[in-house]
C-alpha atoms as a PDB file:
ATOM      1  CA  UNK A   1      12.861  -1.226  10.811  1.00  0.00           C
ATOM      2  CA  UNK A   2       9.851  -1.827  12.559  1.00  0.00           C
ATOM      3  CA  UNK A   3       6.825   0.506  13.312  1.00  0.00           C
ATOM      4  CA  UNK A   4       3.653   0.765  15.410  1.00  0.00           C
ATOM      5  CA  UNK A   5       0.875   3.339  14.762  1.00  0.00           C
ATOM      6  CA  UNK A   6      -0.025   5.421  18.184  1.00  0.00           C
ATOM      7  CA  UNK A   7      -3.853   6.130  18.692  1.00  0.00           C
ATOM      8  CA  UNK A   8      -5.359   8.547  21.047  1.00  0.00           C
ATOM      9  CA  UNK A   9      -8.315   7.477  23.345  1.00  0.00           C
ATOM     10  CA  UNK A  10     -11.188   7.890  20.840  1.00  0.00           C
ATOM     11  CA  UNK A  11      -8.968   6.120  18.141  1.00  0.00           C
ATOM     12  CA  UNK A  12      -7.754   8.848  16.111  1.00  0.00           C
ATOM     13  CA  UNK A  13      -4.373   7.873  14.634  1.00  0.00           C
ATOM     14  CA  UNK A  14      -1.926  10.541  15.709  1.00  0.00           C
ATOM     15  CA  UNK A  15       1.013   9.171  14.160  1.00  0.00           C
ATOM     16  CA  UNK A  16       3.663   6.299  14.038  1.00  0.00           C
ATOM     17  CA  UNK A  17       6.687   5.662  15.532  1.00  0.00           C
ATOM     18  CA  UNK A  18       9.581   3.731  14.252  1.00  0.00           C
ATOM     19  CA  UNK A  19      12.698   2.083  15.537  1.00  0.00           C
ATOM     20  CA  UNK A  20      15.568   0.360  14.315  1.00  0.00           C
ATOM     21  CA  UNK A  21      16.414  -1.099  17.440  1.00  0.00           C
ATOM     22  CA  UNK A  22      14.875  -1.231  20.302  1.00  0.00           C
ATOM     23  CA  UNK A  23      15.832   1.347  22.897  1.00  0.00           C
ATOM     24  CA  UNK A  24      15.428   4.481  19.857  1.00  0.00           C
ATOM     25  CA  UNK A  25      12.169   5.644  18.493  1.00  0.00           C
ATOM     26  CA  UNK A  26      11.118   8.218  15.683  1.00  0.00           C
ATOM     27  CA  UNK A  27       8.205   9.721  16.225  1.00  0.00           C
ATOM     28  CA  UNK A  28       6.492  10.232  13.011  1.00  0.00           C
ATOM     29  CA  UNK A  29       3.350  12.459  11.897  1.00  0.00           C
ATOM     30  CA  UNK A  30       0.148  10.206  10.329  1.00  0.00           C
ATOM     31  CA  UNK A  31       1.891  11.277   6.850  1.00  0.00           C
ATOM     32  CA  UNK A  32       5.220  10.146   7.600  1.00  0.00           C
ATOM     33  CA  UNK A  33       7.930  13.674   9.000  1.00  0.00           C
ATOM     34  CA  UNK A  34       9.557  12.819  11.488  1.00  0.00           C
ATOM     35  CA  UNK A  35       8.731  14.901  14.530  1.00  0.00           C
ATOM     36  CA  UNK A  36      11.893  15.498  16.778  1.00  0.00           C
ATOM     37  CA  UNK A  37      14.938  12.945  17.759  1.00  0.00           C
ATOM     38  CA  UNK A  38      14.679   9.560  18.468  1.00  0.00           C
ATOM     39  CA  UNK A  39      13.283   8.743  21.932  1.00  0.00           C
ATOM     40  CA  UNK A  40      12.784   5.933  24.169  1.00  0.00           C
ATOM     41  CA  UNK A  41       9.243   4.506  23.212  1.00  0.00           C
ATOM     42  CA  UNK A  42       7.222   5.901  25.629  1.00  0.00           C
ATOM     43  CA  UNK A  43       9.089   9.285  25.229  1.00  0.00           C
ATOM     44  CA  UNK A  44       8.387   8.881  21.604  1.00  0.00           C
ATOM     45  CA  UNK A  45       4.825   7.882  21.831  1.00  0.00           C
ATOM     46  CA  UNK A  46       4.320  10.913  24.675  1.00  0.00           C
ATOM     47  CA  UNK A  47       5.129  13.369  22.057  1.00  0.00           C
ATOM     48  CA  UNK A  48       2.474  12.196  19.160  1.00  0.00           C
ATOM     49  CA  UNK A  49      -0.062  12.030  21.907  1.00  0.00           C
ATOM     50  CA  UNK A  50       0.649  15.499  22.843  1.00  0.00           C
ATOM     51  CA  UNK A  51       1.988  17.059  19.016  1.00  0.00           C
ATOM     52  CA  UNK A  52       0.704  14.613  16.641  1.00  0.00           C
ATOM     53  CA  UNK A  53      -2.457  16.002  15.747  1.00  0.00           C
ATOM     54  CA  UNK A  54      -2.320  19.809  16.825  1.00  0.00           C
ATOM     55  CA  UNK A  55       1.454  19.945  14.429  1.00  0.00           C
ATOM     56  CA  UNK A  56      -0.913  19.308  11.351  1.00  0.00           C
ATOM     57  CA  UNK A  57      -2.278  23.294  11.799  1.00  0.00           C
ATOM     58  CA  UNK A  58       0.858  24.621  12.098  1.00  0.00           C
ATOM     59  CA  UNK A  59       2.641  25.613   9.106  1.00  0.00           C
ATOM     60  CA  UNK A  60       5.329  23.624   6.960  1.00  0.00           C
ATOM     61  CA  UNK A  61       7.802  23.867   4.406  1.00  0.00           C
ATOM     62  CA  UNK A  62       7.858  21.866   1.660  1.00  0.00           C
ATOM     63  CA  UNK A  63      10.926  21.363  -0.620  1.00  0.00           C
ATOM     64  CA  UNK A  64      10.198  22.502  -4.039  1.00  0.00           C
ATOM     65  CA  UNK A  65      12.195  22.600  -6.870  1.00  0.00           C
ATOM     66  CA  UNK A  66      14.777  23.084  -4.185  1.00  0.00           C
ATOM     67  CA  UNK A  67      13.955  26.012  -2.628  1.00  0.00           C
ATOM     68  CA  UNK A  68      11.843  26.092   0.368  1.00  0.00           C
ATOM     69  CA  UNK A  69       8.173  26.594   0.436  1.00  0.00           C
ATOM     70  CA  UNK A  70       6.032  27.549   2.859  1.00  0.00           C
ATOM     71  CA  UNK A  71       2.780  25.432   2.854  1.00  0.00           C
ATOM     72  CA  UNK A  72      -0.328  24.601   5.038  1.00  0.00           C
ATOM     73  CA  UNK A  73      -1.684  21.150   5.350  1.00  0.00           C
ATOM     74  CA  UNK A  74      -5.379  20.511   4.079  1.00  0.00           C
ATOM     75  CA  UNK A  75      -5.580  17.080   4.433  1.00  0.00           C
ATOM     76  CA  UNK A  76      -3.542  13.804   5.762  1.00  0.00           C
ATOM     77  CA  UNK A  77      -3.274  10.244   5.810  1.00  0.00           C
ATOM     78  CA  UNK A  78      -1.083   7.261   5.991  1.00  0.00           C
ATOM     79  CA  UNK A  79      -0.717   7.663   2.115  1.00  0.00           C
ATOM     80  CA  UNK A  80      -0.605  10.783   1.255  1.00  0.00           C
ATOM     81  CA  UNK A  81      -0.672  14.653   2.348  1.00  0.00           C
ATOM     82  CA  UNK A  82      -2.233  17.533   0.787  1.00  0.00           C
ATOM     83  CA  UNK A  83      -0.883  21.137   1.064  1.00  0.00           C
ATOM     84  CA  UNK A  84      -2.123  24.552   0.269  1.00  0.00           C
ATOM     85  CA  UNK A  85       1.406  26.533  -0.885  1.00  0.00           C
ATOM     86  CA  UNK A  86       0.887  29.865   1.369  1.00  0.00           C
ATOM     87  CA  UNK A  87       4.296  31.546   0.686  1.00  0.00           C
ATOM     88  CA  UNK A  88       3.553  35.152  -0.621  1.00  0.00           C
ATOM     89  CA  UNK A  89       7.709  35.075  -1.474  1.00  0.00           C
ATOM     90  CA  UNK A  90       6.297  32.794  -4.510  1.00  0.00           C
ATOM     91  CA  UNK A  91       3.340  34.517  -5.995  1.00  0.00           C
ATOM     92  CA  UNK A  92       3.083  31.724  -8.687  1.00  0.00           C
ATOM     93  CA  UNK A  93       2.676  28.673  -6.337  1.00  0.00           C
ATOM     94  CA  UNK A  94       0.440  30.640  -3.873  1.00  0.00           C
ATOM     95  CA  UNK A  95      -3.235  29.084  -2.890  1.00  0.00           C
ATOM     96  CA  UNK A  96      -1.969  25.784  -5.605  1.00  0.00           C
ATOM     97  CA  UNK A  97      -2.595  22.574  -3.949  1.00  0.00           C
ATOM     98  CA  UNK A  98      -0.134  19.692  -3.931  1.00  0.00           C
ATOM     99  CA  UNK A  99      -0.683  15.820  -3.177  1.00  0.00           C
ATOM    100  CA  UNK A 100       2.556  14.201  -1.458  1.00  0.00           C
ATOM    101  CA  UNK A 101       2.499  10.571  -2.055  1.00  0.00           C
ATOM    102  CA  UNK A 102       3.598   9.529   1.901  1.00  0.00           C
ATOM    103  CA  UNK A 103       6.010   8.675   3.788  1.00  0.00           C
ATOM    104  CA  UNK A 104       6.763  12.222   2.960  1.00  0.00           C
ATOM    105  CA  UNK A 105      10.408  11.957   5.190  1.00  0.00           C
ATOM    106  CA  UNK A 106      12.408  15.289   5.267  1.00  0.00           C
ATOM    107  CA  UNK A 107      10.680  16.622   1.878  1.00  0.00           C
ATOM    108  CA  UNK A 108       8.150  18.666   4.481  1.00  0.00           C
ATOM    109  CA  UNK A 109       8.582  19.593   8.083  1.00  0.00           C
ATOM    110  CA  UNK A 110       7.389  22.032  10.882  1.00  0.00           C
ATOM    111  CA  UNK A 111       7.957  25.591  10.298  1.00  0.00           C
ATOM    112  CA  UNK A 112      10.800  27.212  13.101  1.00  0.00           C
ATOM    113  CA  UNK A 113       9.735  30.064  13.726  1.00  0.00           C
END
């Protein structure tokens, strides 16, 4: 597997894709979710560009314990992501902070609404 980093013009990293051959790429978030199917490259690089960055201030859920979190993101890298655990379902986790050691793969992704 083989990956590229994808910058916008001012060269802020917006994420990474992937691709295990070379007609499929994974669009990837600077942290490591994947973002949507696999694409043809420029497809794949399209949709960083245009949901890399603004995805971070959306919310996520995060897989603890095995039940399903919902969580804002504070901070992000390459190696790492920090969340803020905003679910009021889980009063005991609410306003913690959590450092994800990245690639983070399907442990957090977008929200659906």
């Amino acid at each position: 597997m083989s990956g590229f980093e994808v910058f916008r013009e001012d060269g802020e990293t917006v994420g990474y894709i992937t691709s295990d051959d070379e007609n499929s790429w994974q669009p990837h978030t600077v942290f490591g979710a994947p973002i949507g199917p696999a694409l043809p490259r420029e497809d794949a690089t399209e949709v960083l560009m245009t949901m890399g960055l603004p995805l971070l201030a959306e919310r996520w859920v995060l897989d603890h314990a095995g039940q399903e979190v919902t969580v804002e993101i504070v901070e992000a890298s390459r190696s790492q992501v920090q969340v803020r655990y905003i679910d009021f379902g889980h009063p005991e986790l609410h306003g913690r902070l959590k450092t994800l050691d990245a690639p983070v793969g399907d442990a957090l992704r977008p929200k659906v609404p």
